[in-house]
Protein backbone atom coordinates (compact mmCIF):
# COMPACT_ATOMS: atom_id res chain seq x y z
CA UNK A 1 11.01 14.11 -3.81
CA UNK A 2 12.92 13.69 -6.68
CA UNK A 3 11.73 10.28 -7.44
CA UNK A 4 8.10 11.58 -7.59
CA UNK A 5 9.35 14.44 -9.79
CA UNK A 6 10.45 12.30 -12.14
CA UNK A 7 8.02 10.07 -12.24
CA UNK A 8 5.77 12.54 -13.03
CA UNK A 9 7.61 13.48 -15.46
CA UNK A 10 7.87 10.31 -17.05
CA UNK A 11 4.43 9.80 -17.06
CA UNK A 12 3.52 13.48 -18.43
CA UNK A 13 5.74 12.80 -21.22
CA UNK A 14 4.06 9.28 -21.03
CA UNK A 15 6.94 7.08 -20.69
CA UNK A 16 5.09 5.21 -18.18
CA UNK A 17 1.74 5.03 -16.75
CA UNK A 18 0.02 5.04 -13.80
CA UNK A 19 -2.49 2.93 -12.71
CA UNK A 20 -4.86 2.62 -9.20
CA UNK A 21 -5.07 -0.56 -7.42
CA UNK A 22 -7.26 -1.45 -4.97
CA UNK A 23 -5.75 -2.57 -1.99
CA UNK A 24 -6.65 -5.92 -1.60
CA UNK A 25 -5.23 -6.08 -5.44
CA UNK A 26 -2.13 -5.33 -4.68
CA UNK A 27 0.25 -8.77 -5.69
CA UNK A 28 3.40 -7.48 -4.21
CA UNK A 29 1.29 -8.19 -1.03
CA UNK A 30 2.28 -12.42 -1.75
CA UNK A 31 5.48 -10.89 -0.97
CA UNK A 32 5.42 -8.67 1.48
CA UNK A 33 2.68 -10.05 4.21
CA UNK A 34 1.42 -13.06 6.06
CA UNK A 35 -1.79 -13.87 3.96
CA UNK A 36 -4.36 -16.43 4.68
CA UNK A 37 -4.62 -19.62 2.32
CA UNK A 38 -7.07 -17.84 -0.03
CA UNK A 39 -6.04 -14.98 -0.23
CA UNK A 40 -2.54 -16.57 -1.30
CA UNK A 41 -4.30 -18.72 -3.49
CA UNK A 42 -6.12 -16.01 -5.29
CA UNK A 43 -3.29 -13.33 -5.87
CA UNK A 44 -0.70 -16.41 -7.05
CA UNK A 45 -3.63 -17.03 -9.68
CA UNK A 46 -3.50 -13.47 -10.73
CA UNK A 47 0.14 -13.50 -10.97
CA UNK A 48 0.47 -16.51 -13.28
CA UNK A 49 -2.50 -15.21 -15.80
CA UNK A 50 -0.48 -11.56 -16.46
């Protein structure tokens, strides 16, 4: 809990910000799961143009 305290924190005092992702948008998921050609194709594309 007091991770999420302080995040909150941080992002009242707007230190950082928060943002939603979808869950198919999600790029840690190159990383973290077995994805199919396109999918892997399509979030290493993402990745390289932020």
């Amino acid at each position: 809990m007091l991770i999420c305290w302080a995040s909150q924190k941080q992002k009242t005092e707007k230190k950082i910000s928060i943002d939603y992702a979808k869950t198919e948008d999600q790029l840690a998921d190159i990383l973290t799961k077995s994805l199919g050609r396109q999918k892997f194709v399509e979030i290493r594309w993402q990745m390289i143009e932020d």
